[in-house]
N, C-alpha and C. Protein backbone atom coordinates (compact mmCIF):
# COMPACT_ATOMS: atom_id res chain seq x y z
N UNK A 1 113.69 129.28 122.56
CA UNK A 1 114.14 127.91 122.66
C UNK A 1 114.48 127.40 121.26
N UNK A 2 115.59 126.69 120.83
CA UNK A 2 116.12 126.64 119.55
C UNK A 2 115.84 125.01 119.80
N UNK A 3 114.92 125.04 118.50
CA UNK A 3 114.12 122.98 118.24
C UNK A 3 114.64 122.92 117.03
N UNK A 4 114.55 121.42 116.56
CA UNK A 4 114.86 120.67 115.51
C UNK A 4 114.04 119.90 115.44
N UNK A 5 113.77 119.76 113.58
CA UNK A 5 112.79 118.94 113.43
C UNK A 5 113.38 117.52 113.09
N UNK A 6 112.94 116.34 113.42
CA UNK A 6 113.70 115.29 113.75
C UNK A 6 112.81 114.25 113.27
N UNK A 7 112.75 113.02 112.74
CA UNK A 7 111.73 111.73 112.53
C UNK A 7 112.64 110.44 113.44
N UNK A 8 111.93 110.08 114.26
CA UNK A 8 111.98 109.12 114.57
C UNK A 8 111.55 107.87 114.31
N UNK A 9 112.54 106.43 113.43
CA UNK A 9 111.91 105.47 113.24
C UNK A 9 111.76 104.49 114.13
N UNK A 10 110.40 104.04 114.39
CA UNK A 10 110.56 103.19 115.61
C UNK A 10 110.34 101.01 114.91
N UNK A 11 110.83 100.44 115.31
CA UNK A 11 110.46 99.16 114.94
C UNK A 11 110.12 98.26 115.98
N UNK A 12 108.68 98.17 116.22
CA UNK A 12 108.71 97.18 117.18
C UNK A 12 108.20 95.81 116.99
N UNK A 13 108.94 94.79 117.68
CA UNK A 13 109.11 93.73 117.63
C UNK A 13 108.52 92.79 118.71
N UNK A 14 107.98 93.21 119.71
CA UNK A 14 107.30 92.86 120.86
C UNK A 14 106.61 93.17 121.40
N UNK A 15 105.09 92.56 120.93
CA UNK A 15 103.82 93.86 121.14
C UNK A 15 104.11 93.82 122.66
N UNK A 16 104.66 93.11 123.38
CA UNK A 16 104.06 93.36 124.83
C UNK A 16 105.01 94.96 125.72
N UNK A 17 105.91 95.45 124.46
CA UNK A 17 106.23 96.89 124.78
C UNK A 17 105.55 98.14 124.45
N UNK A 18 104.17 97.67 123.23
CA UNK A 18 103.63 98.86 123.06
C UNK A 18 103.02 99.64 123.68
N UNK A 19 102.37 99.39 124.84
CA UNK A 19 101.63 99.89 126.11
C UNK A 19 103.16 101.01 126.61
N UNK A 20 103.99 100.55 127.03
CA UNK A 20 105.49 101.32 127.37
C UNK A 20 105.56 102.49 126.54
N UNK A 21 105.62 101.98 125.03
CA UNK A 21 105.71 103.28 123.81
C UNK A 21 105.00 104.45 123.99
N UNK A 22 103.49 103.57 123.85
CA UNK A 22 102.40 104.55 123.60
C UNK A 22 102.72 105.60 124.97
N UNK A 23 102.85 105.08 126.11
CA UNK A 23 102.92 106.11 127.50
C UNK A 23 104.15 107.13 126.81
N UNK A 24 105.20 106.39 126.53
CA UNK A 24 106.19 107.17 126.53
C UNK A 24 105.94 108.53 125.51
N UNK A 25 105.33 108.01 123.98
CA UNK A 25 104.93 108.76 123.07
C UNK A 25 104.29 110.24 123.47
N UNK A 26 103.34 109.69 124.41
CA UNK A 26 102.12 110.72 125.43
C UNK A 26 102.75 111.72 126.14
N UNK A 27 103.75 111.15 126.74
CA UNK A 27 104.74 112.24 127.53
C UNK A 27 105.24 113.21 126.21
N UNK A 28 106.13 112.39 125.59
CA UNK A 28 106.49 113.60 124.65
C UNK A 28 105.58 114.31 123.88
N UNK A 29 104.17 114.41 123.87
CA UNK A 29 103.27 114.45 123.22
C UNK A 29 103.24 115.72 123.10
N UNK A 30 103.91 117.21 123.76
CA UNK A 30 103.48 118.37 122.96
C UNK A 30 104.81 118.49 122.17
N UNK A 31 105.70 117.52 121.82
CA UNK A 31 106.70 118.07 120.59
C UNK A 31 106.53 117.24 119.08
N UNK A 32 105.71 116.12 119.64
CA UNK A 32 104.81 115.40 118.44
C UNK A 32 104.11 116.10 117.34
N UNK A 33 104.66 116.16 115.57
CA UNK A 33 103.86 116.82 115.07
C UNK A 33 102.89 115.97 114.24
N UNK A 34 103.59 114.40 114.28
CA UNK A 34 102.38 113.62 113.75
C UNK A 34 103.28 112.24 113.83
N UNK A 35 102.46 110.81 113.70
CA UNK A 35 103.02 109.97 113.75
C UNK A 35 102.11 109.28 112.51
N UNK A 36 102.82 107.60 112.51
CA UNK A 36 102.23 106.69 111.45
C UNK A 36 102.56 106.03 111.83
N UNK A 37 101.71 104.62 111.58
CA UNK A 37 101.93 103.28 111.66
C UNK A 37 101.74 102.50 111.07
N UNK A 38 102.57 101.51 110.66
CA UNK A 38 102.63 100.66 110.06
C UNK A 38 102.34 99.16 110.54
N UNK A 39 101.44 98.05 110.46
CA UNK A 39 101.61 96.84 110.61
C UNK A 39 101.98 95.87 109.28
N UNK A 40 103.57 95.03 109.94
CA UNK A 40 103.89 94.62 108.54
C UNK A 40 103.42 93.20 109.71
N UNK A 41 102.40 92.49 109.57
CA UNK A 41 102.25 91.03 109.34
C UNK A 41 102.92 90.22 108.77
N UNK A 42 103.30 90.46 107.61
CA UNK A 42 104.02 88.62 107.09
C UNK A 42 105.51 88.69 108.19
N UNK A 43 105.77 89.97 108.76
CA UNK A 43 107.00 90.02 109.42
C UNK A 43 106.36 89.63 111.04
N UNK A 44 105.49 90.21 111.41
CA UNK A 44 104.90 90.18 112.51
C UNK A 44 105.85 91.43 113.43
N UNK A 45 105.89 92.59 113.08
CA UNK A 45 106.61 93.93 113.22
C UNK A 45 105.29 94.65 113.50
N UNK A 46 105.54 96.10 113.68
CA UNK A 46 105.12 96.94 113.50
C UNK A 46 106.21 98.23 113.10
N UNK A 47 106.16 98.96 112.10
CA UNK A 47 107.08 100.11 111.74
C UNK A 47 106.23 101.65 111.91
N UNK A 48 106.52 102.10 112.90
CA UNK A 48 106.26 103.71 113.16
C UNK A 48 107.22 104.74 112.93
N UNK A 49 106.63 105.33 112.35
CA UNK A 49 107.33 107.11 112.12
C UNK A 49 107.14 108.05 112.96
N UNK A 50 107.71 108.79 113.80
CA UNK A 50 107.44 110.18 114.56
C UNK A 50 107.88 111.49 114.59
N UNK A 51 107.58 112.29 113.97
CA UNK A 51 108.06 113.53 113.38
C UNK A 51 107.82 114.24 114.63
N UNK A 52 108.76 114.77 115.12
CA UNK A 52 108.65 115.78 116.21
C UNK A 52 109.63 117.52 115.81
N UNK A 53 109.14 118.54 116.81
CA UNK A 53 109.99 119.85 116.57
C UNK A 53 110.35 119.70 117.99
N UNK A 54 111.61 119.59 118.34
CA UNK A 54 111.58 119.59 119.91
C UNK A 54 113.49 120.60 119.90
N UNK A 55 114.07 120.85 121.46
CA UNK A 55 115.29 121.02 121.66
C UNK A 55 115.72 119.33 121.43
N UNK A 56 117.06 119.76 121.06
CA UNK A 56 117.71 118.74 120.56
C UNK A 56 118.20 117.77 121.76
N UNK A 57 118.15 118.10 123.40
CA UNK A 57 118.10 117.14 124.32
C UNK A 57 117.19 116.20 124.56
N UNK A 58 115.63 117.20 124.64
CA UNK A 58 114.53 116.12 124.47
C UNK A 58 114.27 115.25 123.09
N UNK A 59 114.90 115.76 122.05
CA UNK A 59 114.73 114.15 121.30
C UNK A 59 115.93 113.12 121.44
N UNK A 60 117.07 113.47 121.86
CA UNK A 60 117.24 112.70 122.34
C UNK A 60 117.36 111.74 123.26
N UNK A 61 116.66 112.62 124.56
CA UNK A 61 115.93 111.72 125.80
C UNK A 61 115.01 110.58 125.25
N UNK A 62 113.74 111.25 124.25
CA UNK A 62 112.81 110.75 123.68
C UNK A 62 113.36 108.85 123.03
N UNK A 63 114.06 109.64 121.99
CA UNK A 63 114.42 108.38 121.11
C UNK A 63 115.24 107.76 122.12
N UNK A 64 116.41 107.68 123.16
CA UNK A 64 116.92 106.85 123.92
C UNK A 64 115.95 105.80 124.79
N UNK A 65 115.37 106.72 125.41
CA UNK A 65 114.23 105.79 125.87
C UNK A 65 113.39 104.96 125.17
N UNK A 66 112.97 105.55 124.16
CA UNK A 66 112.25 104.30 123.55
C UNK A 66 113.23 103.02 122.91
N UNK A 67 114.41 103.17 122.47
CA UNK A 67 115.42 102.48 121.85
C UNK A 67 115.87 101.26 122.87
N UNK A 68 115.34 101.50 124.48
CA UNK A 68 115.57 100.88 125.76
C UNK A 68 114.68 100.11 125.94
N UNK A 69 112.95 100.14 125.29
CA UNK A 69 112.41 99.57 125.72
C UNK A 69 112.80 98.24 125.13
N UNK A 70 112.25 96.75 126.13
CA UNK A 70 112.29 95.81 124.97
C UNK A 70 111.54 94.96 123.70
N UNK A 71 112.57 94.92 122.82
CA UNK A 71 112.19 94.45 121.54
C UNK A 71 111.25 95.66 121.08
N UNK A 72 111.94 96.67 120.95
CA UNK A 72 111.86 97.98 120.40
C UNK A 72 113.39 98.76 119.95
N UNK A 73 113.21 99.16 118.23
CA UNK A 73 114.30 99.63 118.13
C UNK A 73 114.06 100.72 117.61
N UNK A 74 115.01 102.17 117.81
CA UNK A 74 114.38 103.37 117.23
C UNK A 74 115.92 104.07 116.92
N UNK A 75 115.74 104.68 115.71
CA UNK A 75 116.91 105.67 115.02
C UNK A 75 116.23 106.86 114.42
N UNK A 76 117.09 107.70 114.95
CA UNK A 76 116.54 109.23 114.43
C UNK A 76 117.01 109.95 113.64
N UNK A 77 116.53 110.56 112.82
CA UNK A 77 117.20 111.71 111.46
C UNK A 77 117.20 113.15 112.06
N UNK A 78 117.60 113.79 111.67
CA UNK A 78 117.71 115.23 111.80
C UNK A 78 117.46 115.56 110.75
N UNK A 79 116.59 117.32 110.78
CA UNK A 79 116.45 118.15 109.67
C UNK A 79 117.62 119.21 109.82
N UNK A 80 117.95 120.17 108.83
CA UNK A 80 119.10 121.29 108.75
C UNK A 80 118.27 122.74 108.91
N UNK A 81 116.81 122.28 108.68
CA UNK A 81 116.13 123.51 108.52
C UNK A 81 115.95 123.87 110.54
N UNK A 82 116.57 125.08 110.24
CA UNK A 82 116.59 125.86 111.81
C UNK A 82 115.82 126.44 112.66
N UNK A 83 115.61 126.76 113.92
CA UNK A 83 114.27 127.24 114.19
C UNK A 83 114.28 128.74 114.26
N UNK A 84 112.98 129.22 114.11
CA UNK A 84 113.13 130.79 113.87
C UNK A 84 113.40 131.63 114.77
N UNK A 85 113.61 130.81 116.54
CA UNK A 85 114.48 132.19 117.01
C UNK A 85 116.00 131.86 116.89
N UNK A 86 116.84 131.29 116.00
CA UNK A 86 117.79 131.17 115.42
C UNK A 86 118.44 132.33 114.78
């Protein structure tokens, strides 16, 4: 199976979607290789990072869906480094 390693930034803006995230996060949870969170208060945000190795459909299932929830916004990077049955 040929994965990419990918970070997903997530910004959320409406705690009453984090319950949605976190489920959603859980599902994708065996291509998760670590996450972070951020609470920015004076903004009243929260900024998360999610580094995943997944096929390149499921991150972008992943990040679409979360980008849907509301007052949640998420953009994803790609790495160049390839996977080893490449």
């Amino acid at each position: 199976m040929n994965t990419r390693i990918a970070l997903i930034g997530i910004i959320v803006e409406k705690e009453a979607s984090v319950e949605q995230l976190n489920r959603l996060l859980h599902e994708y949870g065996d291509y998760v290789i670590g996450r972070m969170g951020i609470p920015y208060r004076k903004r009243n945000v929260n900024i998360i990072s999610v580094a995943v190795d997944a096929p390149q459909d499921v991150i972008s299932a992943m990040s679409g869906k979360i980008g849907r929830l509301d007052g949640i916004s998420a953009k994803t990077v790609y790495s160049n480094i390839k996977s080893d049955d490449e």
